[in-house]
Protein backbone atom coordinates (compact mmCIF):
# COMPACT_ATOMS: atom_id res chain seq x y z
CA UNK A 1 38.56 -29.23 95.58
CA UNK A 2 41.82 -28.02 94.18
CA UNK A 3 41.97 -31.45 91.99
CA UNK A 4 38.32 -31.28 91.00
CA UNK A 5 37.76 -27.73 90.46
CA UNK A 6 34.95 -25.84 92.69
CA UNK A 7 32.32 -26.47 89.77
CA UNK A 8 32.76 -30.11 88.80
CA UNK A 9 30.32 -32.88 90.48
CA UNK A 10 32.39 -35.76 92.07
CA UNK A 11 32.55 -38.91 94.33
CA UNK A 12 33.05 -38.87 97.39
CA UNK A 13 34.75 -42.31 98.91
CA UNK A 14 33.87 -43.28 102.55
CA UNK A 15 36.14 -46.46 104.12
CA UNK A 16 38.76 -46.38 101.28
CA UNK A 17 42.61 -47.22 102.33
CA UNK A 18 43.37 -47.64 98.35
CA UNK A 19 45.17 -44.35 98.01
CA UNK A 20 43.38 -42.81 96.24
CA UNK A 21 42.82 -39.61 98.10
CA UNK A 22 38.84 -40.28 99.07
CA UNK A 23 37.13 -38.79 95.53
CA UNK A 24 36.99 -39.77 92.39
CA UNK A 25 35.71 -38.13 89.16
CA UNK A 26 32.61 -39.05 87.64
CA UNK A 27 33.98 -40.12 84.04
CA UNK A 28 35.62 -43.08 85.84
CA UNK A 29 33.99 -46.46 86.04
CA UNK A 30 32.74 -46.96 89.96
CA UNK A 31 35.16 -48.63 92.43
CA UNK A 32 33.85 -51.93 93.67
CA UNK A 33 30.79 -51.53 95.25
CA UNK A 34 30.75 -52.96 98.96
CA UNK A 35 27.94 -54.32 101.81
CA UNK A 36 28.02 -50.18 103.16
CA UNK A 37 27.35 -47.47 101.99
CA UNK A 38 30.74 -45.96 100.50
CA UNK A 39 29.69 -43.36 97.74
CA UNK A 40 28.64 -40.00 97.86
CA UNK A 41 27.89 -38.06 95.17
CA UNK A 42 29.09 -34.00 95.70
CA UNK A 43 27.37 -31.29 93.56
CA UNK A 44 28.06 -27.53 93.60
CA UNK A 45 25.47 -25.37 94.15
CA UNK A 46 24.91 -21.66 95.47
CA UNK A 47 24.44 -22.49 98.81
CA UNK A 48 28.14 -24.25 98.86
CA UNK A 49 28.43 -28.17 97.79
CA UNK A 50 25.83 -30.44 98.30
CA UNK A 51 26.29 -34.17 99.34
CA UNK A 52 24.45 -37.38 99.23
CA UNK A 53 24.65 -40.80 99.34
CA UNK A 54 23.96 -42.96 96.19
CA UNK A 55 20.72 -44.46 96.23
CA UNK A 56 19.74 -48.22 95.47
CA UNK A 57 18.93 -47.59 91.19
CA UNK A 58 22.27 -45.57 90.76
CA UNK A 59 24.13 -48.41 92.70
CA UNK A 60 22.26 -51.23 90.41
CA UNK A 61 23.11 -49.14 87.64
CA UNK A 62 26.64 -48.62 88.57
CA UNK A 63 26.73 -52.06 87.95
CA UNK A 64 25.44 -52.85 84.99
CA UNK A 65 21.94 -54.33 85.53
CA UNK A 66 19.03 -53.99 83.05
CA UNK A 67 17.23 -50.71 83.64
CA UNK A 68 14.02 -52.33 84.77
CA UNK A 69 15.70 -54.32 87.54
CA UNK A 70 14.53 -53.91 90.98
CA UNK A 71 15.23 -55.05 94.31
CA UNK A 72 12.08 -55.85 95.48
CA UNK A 73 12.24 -56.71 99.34
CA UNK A 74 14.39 -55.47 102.17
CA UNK A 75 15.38 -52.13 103.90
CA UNK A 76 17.77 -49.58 101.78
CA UNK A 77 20.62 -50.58 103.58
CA UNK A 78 20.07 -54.75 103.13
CA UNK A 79 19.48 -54.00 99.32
CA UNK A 80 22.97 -51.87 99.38
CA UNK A 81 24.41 -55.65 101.40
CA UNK A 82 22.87 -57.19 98.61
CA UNK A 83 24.43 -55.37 95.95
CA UNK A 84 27.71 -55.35 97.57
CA UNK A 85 27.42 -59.26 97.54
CA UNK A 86 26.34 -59.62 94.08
CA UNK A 87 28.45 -59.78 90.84
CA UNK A 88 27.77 -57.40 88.03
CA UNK A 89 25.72 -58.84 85.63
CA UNK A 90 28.05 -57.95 82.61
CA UNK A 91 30.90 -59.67 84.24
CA UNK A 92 29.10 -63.26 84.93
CA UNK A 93 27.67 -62.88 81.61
CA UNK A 94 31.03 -63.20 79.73
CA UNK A 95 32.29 -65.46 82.87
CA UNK A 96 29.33 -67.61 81.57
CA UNK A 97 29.92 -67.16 77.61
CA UNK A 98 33.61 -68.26 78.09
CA UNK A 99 32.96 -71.22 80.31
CA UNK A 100 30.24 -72.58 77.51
CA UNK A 101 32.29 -72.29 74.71
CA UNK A 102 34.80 -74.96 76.10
């Protein structure tokens, strides 16, 4: 909290060994999303911080897809696999772009 400040929403970062001291701020682009859950989102309110898990949309939008993309089938936790599979669509599209103009 000392790094935050005791107002400021944040990230909380289950499973990570990168160093970077389990939070992260919520100007900052989202680590690499994996098959588990791994993000929590922290908000202070009066009855102390409150914490919860990020949901399927902010995950999908974490990554960049369209705002009217859904994951249609499967349990919360097999759409989080899925994501954690998948490639953000920004990225293949310019992985794409560069491979057709050659």
């Amino acid at each position: 909290m000392a790094a935050v400040g005791e107002q400021t929403p944040f990230l909380i970062v289950y499973y990570g060994t990168d160093g970077s001291g389990g939070w992260q701020p919520l100007n900052r682009p989202l680590r690499t999303i994996t098959t588990v859950d791994r993000f929590a989102l922290v908000v202070p309110s009066e009855a102390g911080h409150q914490m919860r898990m990020l949901q399927v949309p902010e995950l999908t939008k974490a990554m960049g897809f369209t705002r009217n993309y859904k994951l249609e089938t499967g349990t919360r936790r097999q759409k989080v696999h899925m994501l954690g599979n998948g490639v953000c669509p920004p990225v293949m599209t310019e992985i794409v772009r560069t491979l057709s103009e050659n």
